[in-house]
C-alpha atoms as a PDB file:
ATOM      1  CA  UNK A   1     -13.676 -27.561  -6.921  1.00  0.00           C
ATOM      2  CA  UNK A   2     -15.845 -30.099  -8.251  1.00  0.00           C
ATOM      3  CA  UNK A   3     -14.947 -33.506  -6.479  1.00  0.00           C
ATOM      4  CA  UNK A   4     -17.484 -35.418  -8.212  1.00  0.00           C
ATOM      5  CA  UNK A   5     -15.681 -38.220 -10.042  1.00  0.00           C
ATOM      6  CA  UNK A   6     -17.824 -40.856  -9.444  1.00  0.00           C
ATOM      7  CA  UNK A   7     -19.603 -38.759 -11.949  1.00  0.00           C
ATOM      8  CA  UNK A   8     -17.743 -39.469 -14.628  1.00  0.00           C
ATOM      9  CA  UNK A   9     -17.755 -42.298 -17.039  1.00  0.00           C
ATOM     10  CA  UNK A  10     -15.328 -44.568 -17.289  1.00  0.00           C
ATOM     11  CA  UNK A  11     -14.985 -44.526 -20.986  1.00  0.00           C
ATOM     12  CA  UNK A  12     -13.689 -40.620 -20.229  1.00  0.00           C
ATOM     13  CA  UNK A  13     -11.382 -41.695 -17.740  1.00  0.00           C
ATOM     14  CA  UNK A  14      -9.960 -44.676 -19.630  1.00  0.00           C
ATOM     15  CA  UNK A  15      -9.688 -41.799 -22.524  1.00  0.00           C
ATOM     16  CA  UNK A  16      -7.974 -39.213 -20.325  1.00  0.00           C
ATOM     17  CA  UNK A  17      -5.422 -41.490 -18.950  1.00  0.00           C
ATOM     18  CA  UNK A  18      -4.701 -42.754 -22.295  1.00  0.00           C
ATOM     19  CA  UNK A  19      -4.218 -39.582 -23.235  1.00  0.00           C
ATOM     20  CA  UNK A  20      -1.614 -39.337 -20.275  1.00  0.00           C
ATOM     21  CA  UNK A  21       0.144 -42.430 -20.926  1.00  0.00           C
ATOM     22  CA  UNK A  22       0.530 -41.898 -24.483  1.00  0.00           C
ATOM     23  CA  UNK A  23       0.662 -45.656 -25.340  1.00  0.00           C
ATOM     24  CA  UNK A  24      -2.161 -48.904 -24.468  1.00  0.00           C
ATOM     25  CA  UNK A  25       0.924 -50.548 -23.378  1.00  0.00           C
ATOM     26  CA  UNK A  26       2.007 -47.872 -20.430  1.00  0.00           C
ATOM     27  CA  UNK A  27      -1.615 -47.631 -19.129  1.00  0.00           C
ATOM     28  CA  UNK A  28      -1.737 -51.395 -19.094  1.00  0.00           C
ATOM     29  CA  UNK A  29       1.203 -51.662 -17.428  1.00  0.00           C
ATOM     30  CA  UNK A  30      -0.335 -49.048 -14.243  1.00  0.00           C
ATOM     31  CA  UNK A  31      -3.023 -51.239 -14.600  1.00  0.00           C
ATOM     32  CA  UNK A  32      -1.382 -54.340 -13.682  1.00  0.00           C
ATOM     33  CA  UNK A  33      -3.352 -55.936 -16.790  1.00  0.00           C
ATOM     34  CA  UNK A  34      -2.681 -56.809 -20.775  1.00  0.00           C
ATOM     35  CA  UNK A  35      -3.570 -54.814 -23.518  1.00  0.00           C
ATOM     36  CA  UNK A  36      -6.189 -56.980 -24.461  1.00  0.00           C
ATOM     37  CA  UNK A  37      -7.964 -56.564 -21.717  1.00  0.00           C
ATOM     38  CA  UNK A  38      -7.692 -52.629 -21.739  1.00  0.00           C
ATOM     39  CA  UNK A  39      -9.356 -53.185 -25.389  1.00  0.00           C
ATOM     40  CA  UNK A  40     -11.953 -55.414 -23.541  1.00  0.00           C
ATOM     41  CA  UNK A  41     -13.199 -52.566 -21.336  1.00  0.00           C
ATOM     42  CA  UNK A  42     -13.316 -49.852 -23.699  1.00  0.00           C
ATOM     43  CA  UNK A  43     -15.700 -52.070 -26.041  1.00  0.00           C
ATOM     44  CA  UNK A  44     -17.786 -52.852 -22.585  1.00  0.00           C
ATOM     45  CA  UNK A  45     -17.875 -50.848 -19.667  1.00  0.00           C
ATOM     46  CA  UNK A  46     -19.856 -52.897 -17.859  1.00  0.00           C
ATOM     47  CA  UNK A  47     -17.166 -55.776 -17.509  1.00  0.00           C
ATOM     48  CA  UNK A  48     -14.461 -53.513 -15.520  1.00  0.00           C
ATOM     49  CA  UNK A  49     -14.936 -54.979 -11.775  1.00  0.00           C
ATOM     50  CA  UNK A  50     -14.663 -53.049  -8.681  1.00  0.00           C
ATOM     51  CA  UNK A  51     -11.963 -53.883  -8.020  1.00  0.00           C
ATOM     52  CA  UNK A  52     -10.256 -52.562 -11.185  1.00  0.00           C
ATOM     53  CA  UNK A  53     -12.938 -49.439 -11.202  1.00  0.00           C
ATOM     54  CA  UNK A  54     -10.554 -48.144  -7.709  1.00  0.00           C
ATOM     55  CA  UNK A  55      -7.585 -48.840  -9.913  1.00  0.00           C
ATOM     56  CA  UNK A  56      -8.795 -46.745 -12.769  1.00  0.00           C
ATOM     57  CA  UNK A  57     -10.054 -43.791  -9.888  1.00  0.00           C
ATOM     58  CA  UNK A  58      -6.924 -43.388  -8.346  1.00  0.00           C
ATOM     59  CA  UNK A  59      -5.354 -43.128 -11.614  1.00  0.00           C
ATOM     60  CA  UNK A  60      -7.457 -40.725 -13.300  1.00  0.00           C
ATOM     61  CA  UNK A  61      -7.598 -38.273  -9.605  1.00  0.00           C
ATOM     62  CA  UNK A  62      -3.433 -38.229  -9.425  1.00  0.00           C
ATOM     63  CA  UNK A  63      -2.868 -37.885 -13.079  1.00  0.00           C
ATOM     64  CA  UNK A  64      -5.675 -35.805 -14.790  1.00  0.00           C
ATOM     65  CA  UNK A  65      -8.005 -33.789 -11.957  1.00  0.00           C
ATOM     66  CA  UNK A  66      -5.074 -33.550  -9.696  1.00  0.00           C
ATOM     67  CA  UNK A  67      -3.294 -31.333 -12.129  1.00  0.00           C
ATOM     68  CA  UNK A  68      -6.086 -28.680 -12.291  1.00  0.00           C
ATOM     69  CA  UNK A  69      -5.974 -28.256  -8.770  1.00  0.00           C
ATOM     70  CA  UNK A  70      -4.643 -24.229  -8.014  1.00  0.00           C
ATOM     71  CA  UNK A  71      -1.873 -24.670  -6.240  1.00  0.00           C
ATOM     72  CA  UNK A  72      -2.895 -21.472  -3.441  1.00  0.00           C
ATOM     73  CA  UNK A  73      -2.795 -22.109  -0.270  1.00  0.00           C
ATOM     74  CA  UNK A  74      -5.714 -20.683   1.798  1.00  0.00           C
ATOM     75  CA  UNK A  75      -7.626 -20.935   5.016  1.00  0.00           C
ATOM     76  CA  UNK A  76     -10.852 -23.296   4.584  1.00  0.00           C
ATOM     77  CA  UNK A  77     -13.938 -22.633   6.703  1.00  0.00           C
ATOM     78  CA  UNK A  78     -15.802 -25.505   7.223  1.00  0.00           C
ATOM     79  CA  UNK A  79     -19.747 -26.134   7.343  1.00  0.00           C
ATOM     80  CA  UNK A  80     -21.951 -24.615  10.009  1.00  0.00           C
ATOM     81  CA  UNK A  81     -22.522 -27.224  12.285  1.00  0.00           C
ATOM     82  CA  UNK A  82     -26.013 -25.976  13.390  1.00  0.00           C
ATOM     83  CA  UNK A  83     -28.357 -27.727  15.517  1.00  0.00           C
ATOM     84  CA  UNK A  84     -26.974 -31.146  14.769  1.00  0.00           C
ATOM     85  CA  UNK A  85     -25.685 -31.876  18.176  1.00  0.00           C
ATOM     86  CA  UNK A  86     -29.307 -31.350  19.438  1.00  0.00           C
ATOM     87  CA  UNK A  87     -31.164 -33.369  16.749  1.00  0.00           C
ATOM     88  CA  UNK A  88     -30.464 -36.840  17.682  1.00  0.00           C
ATOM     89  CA  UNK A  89     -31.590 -38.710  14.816  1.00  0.00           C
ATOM     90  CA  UNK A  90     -30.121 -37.100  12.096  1.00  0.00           C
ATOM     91  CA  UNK A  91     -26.525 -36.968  14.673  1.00  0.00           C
ATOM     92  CA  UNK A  92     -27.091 -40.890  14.540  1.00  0.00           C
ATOM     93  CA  UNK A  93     -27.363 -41.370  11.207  1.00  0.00           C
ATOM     94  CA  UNK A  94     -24.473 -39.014  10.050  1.00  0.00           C
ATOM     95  CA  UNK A  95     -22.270 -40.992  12.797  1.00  0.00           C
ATOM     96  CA  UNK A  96     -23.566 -44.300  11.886  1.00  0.00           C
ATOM     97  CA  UNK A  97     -22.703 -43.311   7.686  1.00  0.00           C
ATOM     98  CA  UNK A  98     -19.419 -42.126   8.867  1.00  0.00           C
ATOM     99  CA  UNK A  99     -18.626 -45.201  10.510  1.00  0.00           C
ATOM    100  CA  UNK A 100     -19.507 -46.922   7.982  1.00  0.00           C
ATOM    101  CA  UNK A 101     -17.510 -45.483   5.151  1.00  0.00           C
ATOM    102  CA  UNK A 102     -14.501 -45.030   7.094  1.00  0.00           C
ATOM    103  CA  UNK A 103     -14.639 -49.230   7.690  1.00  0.00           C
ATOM    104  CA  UNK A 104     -15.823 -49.595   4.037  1.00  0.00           C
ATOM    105  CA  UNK A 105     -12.943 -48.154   2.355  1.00  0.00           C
ATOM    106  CA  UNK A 106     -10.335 -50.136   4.915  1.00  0.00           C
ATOM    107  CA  UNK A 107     -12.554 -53.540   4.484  1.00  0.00           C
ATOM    108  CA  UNK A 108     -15.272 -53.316   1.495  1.00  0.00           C
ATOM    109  CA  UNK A 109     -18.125 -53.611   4.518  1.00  0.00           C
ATOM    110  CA  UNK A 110     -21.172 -52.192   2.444  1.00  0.00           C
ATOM    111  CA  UNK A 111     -23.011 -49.766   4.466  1.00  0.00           C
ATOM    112  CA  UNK A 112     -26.144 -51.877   4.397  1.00  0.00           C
ATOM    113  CA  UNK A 113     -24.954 -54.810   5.627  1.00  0.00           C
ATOM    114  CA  UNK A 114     -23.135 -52.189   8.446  1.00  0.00           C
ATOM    115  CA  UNK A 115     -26.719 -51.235   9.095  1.00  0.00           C
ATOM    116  CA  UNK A 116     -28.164 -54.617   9.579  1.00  0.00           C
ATOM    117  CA  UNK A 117     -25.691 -55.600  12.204  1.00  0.00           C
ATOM    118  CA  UNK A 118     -25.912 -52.429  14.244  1.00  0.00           C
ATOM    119  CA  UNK A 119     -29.705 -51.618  13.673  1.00  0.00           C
ATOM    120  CA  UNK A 120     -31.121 -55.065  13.253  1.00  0.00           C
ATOM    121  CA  UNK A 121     -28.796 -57.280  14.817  1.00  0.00           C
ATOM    122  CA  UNK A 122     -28.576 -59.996  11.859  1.00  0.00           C
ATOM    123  CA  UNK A 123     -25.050 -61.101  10.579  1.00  0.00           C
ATOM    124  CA  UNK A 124     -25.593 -60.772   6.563  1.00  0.00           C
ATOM    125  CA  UNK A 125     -24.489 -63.704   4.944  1.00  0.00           C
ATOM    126  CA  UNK A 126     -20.814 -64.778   4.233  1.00  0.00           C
ATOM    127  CA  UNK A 127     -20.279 -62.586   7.240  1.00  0.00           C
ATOM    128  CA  UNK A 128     -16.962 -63.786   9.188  1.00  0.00           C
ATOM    129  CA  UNK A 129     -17.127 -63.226  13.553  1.00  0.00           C
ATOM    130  CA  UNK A 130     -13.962 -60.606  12.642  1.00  0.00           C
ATOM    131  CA  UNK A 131     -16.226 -58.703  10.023  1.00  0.00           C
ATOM    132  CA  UNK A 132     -18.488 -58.333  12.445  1.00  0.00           C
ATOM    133  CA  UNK A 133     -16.961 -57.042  14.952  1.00  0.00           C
ATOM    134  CA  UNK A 134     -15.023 -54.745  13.259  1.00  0.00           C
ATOM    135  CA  UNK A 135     -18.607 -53.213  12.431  1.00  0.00           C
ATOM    136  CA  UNK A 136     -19.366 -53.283  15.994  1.00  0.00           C
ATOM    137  CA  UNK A 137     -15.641 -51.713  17.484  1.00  0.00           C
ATOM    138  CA  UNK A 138     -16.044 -48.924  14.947  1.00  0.00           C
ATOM    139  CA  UNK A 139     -19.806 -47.989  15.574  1.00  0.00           C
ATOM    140  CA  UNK A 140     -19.300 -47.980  19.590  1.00  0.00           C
ATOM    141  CA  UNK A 141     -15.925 -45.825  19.367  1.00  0.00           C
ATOM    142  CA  UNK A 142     -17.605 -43.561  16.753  1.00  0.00           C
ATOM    143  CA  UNK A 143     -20.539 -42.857  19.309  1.00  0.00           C
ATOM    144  CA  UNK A 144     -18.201 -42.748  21.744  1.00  0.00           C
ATOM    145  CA  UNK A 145     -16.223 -39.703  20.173  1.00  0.00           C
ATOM    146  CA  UNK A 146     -18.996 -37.903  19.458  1.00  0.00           C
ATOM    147  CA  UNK A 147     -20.354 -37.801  22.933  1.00  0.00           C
ATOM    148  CA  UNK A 148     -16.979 -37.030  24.708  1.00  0.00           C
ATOM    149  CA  UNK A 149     -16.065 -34.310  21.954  1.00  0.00           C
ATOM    150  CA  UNK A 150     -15.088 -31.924  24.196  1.00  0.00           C
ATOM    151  CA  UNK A 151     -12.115 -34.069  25.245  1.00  0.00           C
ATOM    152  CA  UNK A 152      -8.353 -33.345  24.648  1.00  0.00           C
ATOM    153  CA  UNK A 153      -7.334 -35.231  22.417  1.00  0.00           C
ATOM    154  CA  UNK A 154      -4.078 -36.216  24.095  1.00  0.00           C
ATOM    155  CA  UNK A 155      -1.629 -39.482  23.311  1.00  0.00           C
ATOM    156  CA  UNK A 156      -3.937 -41.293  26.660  1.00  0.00           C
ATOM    157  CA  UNK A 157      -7.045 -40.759  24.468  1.00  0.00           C
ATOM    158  CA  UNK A 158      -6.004 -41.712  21.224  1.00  0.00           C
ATOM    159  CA  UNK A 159      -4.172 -44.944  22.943  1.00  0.00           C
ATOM    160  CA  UNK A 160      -8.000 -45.593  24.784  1.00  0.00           C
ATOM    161  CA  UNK A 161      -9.851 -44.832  21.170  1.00  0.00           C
ATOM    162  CA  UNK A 162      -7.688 -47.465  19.599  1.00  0.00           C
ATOM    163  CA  UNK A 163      -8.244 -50.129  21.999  1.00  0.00           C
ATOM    164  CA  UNK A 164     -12.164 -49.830  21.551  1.00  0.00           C
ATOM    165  CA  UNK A 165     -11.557 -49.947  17.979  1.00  0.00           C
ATOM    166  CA  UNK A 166      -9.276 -52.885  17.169  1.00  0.00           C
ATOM    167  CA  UNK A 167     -10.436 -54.940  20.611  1.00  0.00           C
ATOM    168  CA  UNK A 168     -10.505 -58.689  19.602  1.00  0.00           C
ATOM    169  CA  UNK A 169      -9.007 -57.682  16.209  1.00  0.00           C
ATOM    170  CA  UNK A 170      -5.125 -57.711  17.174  1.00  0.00           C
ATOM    171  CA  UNK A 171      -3.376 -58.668  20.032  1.00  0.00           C
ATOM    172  CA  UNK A 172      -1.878 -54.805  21.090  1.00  0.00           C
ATOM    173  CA  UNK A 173      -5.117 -52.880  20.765  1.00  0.00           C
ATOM    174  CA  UNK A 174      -4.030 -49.498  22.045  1.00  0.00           C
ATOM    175  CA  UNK A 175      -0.762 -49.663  22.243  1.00  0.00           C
ATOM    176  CA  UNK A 176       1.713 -47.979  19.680  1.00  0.00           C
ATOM    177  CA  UNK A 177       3.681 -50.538  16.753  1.00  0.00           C
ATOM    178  CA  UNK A 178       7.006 -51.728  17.485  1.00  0.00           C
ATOM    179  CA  UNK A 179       7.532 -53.146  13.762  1.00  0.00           C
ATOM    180  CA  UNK A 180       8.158 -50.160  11.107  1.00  0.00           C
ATOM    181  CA  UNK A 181       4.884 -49.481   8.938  1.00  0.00           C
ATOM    182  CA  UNK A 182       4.351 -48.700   5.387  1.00  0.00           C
ATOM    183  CA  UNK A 183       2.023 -47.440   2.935  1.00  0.00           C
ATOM    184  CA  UNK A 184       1.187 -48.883   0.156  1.00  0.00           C
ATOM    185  CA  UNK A 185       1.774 -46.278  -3.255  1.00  0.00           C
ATOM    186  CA  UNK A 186       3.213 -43.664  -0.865  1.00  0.00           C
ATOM    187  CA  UNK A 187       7.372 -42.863  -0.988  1.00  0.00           C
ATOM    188  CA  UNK A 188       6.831 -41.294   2.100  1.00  0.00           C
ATOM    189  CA  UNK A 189       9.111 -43.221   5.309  1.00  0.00           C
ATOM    190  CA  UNK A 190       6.645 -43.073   8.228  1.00  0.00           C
ATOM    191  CA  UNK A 191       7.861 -42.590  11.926  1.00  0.00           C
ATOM    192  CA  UNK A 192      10.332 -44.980  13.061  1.00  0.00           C
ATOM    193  CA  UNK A 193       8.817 -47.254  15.870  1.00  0.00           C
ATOM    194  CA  UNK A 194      11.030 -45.550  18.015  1.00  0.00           C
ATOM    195  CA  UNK A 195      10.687 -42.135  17.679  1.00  0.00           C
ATOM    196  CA  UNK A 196       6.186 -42.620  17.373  1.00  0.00           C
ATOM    197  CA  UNK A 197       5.875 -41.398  21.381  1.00  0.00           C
ATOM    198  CA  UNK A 198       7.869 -38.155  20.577  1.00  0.00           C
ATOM    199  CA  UNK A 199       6.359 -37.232  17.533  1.00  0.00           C
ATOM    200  CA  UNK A 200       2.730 -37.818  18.307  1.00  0.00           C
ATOM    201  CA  UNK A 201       3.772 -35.349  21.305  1.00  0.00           C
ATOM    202  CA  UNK A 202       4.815 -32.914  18.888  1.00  0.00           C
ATOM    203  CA  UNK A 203       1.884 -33.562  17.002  1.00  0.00           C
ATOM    204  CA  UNK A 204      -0.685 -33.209  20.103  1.00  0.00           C
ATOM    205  CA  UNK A 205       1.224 -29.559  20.895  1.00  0.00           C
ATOM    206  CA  UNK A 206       1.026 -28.155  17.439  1.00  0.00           C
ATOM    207  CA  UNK A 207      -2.686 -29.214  16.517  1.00  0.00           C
ATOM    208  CA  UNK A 208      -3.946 -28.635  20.217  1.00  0.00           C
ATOM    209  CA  UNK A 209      -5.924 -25.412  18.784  1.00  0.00           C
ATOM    210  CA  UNK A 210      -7.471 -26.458  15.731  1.00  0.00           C
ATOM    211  CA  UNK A 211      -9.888 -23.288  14.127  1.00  0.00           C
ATOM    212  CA  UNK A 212     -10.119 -24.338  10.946  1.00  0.00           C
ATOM    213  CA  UNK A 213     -10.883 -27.340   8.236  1.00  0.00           C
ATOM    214  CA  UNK A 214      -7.535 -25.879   6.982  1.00  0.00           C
ATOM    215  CA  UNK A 215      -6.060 -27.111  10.379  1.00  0.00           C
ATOM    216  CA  UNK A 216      -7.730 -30.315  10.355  1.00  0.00           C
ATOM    217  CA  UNK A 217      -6.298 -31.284   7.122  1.00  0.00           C
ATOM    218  CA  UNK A 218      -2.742 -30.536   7.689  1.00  0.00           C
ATOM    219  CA  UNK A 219      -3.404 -32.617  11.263  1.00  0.00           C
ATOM    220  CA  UNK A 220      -4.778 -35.416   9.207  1.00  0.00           C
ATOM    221  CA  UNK A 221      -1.801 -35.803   6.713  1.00  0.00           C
ATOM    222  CA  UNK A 222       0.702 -35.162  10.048  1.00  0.00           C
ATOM    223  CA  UNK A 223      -1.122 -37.835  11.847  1.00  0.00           C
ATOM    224  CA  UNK A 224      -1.283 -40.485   8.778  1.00  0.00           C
ATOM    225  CA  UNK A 225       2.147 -40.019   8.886  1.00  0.00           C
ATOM    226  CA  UNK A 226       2.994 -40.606  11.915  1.00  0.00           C
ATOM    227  CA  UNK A 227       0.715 -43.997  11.723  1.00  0.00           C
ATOM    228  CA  UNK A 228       1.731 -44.433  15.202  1.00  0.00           C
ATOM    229  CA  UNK A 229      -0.660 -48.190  15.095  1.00  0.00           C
ATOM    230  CA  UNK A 230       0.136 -51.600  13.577  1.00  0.00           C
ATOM    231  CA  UNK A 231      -3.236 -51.763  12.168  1.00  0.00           C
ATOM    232  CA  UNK A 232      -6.482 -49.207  12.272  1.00  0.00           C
ATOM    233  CA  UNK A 233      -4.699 -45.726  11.770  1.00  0.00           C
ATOM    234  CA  UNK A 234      -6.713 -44.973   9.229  1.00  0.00           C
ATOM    235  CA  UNK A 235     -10.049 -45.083  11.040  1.00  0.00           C
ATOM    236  CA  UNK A 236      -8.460 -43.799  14.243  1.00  0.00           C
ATOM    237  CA  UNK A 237      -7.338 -40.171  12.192  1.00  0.00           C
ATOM    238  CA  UNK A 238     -11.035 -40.386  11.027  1.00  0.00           C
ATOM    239  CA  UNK A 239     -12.587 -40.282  14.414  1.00  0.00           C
ATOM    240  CA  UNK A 240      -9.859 -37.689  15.014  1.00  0.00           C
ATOM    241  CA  UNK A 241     -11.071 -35.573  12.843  1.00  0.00           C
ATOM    242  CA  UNK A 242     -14.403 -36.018  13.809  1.00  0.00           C
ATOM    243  CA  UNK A 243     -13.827 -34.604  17.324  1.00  0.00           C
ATOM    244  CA  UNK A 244     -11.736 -31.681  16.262  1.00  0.00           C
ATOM    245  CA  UNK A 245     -14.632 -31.077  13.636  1.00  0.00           C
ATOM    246  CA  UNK A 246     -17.412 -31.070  16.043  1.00  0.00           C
ATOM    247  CA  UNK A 247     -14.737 -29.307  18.561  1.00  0.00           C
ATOM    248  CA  UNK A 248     -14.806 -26.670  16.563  1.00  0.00           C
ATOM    249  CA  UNK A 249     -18.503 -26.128  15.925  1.00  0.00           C
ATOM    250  CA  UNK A 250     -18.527 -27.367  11.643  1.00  0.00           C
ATOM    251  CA  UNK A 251     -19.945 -30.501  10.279  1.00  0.00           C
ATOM    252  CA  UNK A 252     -17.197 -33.730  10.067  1.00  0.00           C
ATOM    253  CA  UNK A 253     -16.957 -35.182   6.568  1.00  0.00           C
ATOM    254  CA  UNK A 254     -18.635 -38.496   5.722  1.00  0.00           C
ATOM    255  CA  UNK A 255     -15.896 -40.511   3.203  1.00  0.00           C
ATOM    256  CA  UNK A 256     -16.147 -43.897   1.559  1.00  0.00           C
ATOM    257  CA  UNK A 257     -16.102 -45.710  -1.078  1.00  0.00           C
ATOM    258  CA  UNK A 258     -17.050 -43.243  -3.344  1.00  0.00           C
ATOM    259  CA  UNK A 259     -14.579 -40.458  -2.696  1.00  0.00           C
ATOM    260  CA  UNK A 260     -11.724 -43.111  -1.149  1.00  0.00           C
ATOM    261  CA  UNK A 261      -9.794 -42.370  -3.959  1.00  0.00           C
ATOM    262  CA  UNK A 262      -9.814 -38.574  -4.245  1.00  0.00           C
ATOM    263  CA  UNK A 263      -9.231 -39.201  -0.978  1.00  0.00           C
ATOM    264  CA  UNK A 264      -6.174 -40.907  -0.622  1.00  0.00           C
ATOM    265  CA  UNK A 265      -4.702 -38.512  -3.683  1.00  0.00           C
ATOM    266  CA  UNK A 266      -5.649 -35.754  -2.154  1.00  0.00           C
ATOM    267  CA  UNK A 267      -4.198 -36.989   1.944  1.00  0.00           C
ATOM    268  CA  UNK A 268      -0.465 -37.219  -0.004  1.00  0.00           C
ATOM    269  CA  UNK A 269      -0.263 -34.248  -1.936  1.00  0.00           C
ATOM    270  CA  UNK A 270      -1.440 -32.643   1.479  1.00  0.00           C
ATOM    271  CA  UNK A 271       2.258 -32.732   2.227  1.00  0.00           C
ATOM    272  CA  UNK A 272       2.699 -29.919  -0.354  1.00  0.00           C
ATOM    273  CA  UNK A 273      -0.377 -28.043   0.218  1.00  0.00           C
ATOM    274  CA  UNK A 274      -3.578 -28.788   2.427  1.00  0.00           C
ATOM    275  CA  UNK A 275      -5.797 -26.778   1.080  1.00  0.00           C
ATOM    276  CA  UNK A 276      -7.599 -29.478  -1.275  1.00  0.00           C
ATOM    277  CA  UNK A 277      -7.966 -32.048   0.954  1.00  0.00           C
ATOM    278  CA  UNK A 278      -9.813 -29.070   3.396  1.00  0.00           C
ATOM    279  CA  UNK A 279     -12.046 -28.645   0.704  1.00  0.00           C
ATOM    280  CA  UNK A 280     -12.470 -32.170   0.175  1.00  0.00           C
ATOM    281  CA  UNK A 281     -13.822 -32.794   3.608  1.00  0.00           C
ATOM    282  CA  UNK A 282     -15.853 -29.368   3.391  1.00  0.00           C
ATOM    283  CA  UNK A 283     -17.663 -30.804   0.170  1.00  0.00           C
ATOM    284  CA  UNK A 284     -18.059 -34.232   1.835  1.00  0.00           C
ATOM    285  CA  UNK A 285     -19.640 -32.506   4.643  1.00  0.00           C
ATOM    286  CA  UNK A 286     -22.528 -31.399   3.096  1.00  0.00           C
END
């Protein structure tokens, strides 16, 4: 599978889902913008913001590549994790990159400005106390996972990963939601407040002997479900799967911005078959 989409123009994309929608009309609609506008970016690429490029991405991932996905379901082996545990510069530059891009696609945090707070210590400009910190929560935790691996990965440690992560962020840092969450573009109901405890038991028992990437994908989707957190599950089933990935001897996946939205496409059709998003994070492993 080629998951490359970044790698293909926008003029293609705006073609292809034109081509799905049929009319200018339908695909402004998905847009959320006006037909003159639409006619605006196909005479200049350049003026589509980035906001508007994610927009057209998710779009053009669920409706045209998604479709060309083969629908087997197989067991995914992931990279070779090699010497990386024993080389530690290139083990803190992967972690620090994965960090990044797991805050980037929750915040918009640019991996250089990332870099400047935890390498150089300056705040970049326009830089809010909360922004920074968030940088700083996620970049501890991350190191913190990677060090302590071997752990189980139990509801205790999840609960103690989340606290490090969303300290000074929200008021119950490591504690489970008592308010029902939900997902934006999803029709899936997540876990009633309720019911979170038992099911992230459940969860803990079934994926307590991950082998494979195949594994670690269906955990991910279970786990995103669940969304047992008022805030940070996202980057919490991130530095999941880091552990089970290094756990299990193969090379975690770095994601950001520019996969997030084969990303997210690929995490809810998961729930019918894993086997693309464990391909996903084997190509994004690399």
């Amino acid at each position: 599978m080629n998951f490359d989409y970044k790698g293909i123009s926008y003029t293609k994309k705006i073609d292809d889902l034109l081509a799905y929608y049929k009319t200018s009309v339908a695909f402004a609609q998905a847009l959320g913008i006006t037909r003159m506008t639409l006619a605006a970016w196909r005479d200049n690429i350049q003026k589509i913001k980035v906001k508007n490029q994610d927009k057209i991405d998710l779009l053009w991932c669920k409706h045209v590549f998604l479709p060309t996905i083969d629908e087997k379901s197989e067991i995914v082996i992931g990279v070779d994790l090699g010497s990386f545990l024993f080389e530690p510069m290139i083990m803190d530059k992967t972690l620090r990159r994965m960090a990044a891009g797991s805050l980037e696609i929750e915040t918009g945090t640019k991996e250089q400005d990332f870099d400047a707070i935890v390498l150089d210590d300056i705040v970049p400009n326009n830089f809010y106390a909360r922004s920074v910190l968030e940088v700083q929560n996620i970049y501890h935790i991350t190191q913190e996972v990677a060090q302590d691996f071997q752990v189980e990965i139990d509801l205790q440690k999840i609960k103690d990963w989340h606290k490090v992560l969303m300290r000074g962020l929200i008021d119950n840092a490591g504690e489970f939601s008592t308010k029902q969450r939900v997902l934006p573009n999803v029709d899936t109901q997540l876990t009633h407040p309720d019911d979170i405890e038992e099911e992230l038991e459940n969860w803990v028992k079934e994926y307590s002997n991950i082998q494979s990437l195949s594994d670690i994908a269906k955990s991910h989707y279970y786990f995103e479900m669940i969304h047992p957190f008022s805030d940070g599950n996202g980057r919490i089933g991130r530095l999941i799967i880091l552990a089970q990935c290094l756990q299990i001897g193969i090379k975690p996946p770095t994601i950001n911005n520019n996969n997030k939205a084969l990303y997210y496409i690929l995490l809810d059709y998961a729930k019918i078959n894993p086997t693309p998003l464990a391909y996903f994070f084997k190509a994004c492993s690399k």
